[in-house]
Protein backbone atom coordinates (compact mmCIF):
# COMPACT_ATOMS: atom_id res chain seq x y z
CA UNK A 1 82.31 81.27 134.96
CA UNK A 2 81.37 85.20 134.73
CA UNK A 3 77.99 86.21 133.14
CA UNK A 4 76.29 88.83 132.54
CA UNK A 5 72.86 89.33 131.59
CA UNK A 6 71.65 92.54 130.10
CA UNK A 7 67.98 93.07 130.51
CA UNK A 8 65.43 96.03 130.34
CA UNK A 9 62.63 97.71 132.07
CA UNK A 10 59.26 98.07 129.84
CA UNK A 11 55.61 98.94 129.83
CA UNK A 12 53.26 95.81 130.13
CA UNK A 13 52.20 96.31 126.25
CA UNK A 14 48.81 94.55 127.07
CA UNK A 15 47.90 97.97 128.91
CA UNK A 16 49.97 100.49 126.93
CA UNK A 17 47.82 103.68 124.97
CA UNK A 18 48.68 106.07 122.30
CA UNK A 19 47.99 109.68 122.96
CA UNK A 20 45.93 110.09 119.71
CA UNK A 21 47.36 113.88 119.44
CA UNK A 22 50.91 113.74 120.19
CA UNK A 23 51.16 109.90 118.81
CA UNK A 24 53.14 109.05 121.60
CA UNK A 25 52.70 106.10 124.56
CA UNK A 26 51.05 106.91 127.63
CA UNK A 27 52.92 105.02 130.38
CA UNK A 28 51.02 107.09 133.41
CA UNK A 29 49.50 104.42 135.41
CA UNK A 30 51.14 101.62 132.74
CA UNK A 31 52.29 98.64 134.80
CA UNK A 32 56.03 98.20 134.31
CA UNK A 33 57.64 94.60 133.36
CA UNK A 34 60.95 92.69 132.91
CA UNK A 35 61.02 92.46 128.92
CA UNK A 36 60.12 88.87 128.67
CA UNK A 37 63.29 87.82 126.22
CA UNK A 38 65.38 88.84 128.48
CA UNK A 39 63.80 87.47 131.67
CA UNK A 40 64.06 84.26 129.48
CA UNK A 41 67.69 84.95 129.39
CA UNK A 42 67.71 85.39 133.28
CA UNK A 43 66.39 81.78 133.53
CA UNK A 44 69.23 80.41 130.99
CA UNK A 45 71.73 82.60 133.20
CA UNK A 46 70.85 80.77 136.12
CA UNK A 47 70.73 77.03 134.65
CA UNK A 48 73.76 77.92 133.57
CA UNK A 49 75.01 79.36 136.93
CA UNK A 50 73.44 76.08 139.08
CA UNK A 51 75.59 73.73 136.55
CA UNK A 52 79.28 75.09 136.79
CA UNK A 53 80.30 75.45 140.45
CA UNK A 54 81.93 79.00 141.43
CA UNK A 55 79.93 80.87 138.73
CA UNK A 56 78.90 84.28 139.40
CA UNK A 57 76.02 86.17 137.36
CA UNK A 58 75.51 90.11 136.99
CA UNK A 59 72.62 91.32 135.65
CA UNK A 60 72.58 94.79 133.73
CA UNK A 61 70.21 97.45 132.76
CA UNK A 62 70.07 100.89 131.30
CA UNK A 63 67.27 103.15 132.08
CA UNK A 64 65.75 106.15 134.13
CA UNK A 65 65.96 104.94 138.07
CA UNK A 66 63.14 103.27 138.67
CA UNK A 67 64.66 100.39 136.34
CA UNK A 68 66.03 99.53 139.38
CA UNK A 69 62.80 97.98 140.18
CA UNK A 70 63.52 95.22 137.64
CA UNK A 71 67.17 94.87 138.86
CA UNK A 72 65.67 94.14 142.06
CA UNK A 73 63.52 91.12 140.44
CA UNK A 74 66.26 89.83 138.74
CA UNK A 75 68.17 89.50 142.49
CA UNK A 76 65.47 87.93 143.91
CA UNK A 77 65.37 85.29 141.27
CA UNK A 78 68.90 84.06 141.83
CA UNK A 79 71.07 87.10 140.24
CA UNK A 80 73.93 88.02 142.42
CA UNK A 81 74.78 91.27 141.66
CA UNK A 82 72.85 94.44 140.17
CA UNK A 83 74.35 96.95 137.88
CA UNK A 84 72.23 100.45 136.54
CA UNK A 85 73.35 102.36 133.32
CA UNK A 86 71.54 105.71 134.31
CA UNK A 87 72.19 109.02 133.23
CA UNK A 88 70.08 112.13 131.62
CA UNK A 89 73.68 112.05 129.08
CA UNK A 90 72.01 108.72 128.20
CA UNK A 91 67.90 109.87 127.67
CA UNK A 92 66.75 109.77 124.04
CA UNK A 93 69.09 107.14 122.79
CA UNK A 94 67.99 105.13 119.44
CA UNK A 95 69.65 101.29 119.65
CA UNK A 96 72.73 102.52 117.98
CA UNK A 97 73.33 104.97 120.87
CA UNK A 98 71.82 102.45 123.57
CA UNK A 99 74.01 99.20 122.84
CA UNK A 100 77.07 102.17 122.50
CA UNK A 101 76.31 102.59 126.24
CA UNK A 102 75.72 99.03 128.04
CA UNK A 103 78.84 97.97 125.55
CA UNK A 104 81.11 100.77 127.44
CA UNK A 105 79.41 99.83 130.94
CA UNK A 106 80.47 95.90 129.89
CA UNK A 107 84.20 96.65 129.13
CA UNK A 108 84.49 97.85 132.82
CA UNK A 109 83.38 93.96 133.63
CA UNK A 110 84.80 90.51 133.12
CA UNK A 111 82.73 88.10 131.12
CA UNK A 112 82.58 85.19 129.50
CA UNK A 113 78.99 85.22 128.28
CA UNK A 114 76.65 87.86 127.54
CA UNK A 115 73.02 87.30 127.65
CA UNK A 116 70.27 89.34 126.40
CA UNK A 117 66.62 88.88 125.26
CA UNK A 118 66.21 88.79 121.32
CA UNK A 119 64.14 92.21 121.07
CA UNK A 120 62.16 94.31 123.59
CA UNK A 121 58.27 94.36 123.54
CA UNK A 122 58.21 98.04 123.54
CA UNK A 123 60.70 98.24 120.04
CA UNK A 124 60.82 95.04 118.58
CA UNK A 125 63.74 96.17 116.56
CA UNK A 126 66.11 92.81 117.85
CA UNK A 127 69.42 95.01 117.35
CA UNK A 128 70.53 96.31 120.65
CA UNK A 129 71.99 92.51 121.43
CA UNK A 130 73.60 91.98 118.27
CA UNK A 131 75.00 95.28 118.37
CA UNK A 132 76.47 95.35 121.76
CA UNK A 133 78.33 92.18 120.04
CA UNK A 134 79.96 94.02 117.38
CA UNK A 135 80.82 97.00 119.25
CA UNK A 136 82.70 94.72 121.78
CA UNK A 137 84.07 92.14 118.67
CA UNK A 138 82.71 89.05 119.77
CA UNK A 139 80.69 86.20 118.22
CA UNK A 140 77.57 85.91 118.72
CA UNK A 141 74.22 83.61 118.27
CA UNK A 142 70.92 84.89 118.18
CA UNK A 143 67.44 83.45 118.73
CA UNK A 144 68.48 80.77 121.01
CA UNK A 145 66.19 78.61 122.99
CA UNK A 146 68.42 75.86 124.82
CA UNK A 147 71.59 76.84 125.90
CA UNK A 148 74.13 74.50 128.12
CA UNK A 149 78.29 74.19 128.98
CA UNK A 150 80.11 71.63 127.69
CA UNK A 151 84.00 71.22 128.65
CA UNK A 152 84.51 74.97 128.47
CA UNK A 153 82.18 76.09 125.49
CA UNK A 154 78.85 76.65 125.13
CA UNK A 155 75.85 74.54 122.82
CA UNK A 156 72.88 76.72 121.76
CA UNK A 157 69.61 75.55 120.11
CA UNK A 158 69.41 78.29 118.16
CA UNK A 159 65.64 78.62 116.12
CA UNK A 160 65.55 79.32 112.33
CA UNK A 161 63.00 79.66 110.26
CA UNK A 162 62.08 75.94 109.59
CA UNK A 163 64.52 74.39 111.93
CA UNK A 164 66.90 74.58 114.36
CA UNK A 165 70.53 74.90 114.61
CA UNK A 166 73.07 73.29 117.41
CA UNK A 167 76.07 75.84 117.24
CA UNK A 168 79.29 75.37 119.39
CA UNK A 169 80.27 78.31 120.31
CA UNK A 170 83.66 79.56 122.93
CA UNK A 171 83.77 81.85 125.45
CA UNK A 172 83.41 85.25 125.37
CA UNK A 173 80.95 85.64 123.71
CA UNK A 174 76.85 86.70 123.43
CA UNK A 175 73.53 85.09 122.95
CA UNK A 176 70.26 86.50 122.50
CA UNK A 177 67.03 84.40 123.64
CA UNK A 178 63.78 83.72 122.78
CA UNK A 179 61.05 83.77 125.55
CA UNK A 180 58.55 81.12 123.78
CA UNK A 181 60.27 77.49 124.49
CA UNK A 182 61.88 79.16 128.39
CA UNK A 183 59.80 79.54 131.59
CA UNK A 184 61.43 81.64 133.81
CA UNK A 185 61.27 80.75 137.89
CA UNK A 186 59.81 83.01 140.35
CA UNK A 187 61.14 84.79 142.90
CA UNK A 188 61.27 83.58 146.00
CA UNK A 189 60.63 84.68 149.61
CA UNK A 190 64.21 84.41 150.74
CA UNK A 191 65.16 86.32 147.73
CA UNK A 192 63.41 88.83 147.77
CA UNK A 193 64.55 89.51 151.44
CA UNK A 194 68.11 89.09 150.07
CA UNK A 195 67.97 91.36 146.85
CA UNK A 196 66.79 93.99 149.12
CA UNK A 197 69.45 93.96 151.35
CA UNK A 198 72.04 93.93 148.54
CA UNK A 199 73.03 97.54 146.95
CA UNK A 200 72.05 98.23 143.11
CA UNK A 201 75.14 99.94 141.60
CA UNK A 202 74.30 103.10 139.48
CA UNK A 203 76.92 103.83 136.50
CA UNK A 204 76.52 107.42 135.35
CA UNK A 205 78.30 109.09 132.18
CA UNK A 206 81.17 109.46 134.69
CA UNK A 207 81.29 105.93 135.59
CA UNK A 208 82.14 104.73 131.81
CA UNK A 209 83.27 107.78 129.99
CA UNK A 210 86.43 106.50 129.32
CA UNK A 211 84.97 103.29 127.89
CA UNK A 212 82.80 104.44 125.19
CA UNK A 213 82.73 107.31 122.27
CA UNK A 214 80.58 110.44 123.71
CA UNK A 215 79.65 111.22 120.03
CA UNK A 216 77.47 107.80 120.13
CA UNK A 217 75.38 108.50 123.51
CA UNK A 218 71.95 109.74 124.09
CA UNK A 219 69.78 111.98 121.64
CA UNK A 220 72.75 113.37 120.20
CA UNK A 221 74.22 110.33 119.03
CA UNK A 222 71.44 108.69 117.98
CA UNK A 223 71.11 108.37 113.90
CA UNK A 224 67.62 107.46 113.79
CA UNK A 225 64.94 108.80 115.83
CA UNK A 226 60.35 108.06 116.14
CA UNK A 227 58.85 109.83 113.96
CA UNK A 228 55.11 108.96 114.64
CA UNK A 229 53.45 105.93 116.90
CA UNK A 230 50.45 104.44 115.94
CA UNK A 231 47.91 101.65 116.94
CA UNK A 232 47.42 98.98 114.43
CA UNK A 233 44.00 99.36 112.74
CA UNK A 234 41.85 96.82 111.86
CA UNK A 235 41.18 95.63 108.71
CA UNK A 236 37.98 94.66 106.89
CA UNK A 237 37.21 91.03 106.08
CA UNK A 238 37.49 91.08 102.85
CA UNK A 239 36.19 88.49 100.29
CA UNK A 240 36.91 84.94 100.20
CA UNK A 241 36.59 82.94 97.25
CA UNK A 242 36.47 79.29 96.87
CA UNK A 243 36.01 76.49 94.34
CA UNK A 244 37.89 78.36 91.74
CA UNK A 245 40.62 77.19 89.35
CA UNK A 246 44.26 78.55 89.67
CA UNK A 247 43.02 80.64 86.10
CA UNK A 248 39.50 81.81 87.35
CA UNK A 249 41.56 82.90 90.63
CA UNK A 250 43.93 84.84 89.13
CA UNK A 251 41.46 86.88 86.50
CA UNK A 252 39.47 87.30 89.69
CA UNK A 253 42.10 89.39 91.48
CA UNK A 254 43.09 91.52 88.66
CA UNK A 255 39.84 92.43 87.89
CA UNK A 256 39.26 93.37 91.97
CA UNK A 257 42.71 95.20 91.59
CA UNK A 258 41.18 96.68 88.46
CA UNK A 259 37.42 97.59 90.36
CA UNK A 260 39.46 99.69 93.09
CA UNK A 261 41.95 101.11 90.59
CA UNK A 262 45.44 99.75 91.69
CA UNK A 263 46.16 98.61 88.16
């Protein structure tokens, strides 16, 4: 069995600032991370790579070059080979532009699953995976915490909002994961040694042009763009009231909606 796992590079968000001028992050000095989704998707990769005998598992990013980094930690977890989408054709992409990318860079591969993590700390937008689905035209599952073969196809526990699913699914195809319910293994000694010795291959725009639609690439074909980054701010604490009937409740908040002149 061939899969791939598509996984990104990200500031540790516990330690990220905003410039408070320019509104933007300040990754100088900002620890960098596997995004945890998708190191949860490593961890299903390889269960799923220890189960069926002669599988093989690639793991993918796109990013400047010291993503590499992460490719690296991925090797040294079990991942057998190392594949980086890098190019400055590639810099400014929105998720549109971004999943247009990795899904030419995956048409020059064979696969029968895709994995990726459900949405990156630093966007939380939870589209690149689904779109890198429709762009290649293959089902997909999202939000999937248990994942395992059975004679030839795939089972996913797949979360919803007040329960879970158990979807069948065939190869190919692509799941995105959820990091809460999956520990992912360390690294060990021996592979670290090994993913050191192995070579990380770099893709450029040259590598995949023929695979993909220049228009939809990097700042140019991005549709959507950041306006303005912000820290959350914190909220007073507000009134609490208790012991009151639905009725009493509800003239109570119209006439606070009333005092600070909503209504």
């Amino acid at each position: 069995m061939k899969i791939v796992v598509c996984i990104k590079q990200v500031p540790d968000t516990t330690e990220v600032k905003l410039d408070p001028v320019k509104n933007t992050l300040i990754r100088d000095g900002v620890p960098s991370i596997i995004n945890p989704d998708d190191k949860a998707g490593i961890e299903l990769a390889l269960q799923i790579k220890e189960s069926v005998p002669g599988s093989t598992l690639t793991v993918v990013s796109m990013g400047p070059p010291q993503a590499e980094v992460a490719l690296r930690e991925a090797l040294a977890m079990g991942c057998d080979d190392g594949i980086l989408i890098s190019d400055r054709a590639f810099g400014g992409a929105d998720t549109w532009a971004t999943s247009s990318t990795i899904a030419g860079a995956l048409r020059k591969l064979e696969y029968d699953i895709i994995i990726a993590g459900r949405q990156a700390i630093d966007g939380d937008t939870a589209q690149v995976g689904p779109q890198i689905a429709e762009h290649l035209q293959i089902p997909q599952i999202s939000y999937c915490e248990e994942l395992r073969v059975e004679d030839g196809k795939f089972i996913v526990k797949r979360q919803f909002e007040d329960r879970y699913h158990i979807i069948e699914i065939k190869p190919p195809c692509l799941i995105t994961t959820l990091s809460e319910e999956i520990t992912p293994r360390y690294m060990s000694i021996g592979g670290i040694f090994n993913a050191y010795k192995k070579d990380i291959k770099v893709w450029g725009l040259k590598d995949i042009e023929d695979k993909l639609d220049i228009s939809n690439i990097g700042l140019k074909g991005s549709p959507t763009n950041v306006k303005r980054s912000f820290t959350k701010q914190a909220k007073g604490q507000g009134i609490k009231m208790e012991g009151l009937t639905p009725e009493e409740a509800a003239d109570a908040i119209v006439a606070k909606l009333q005092e600070k002149f909503f209504i």
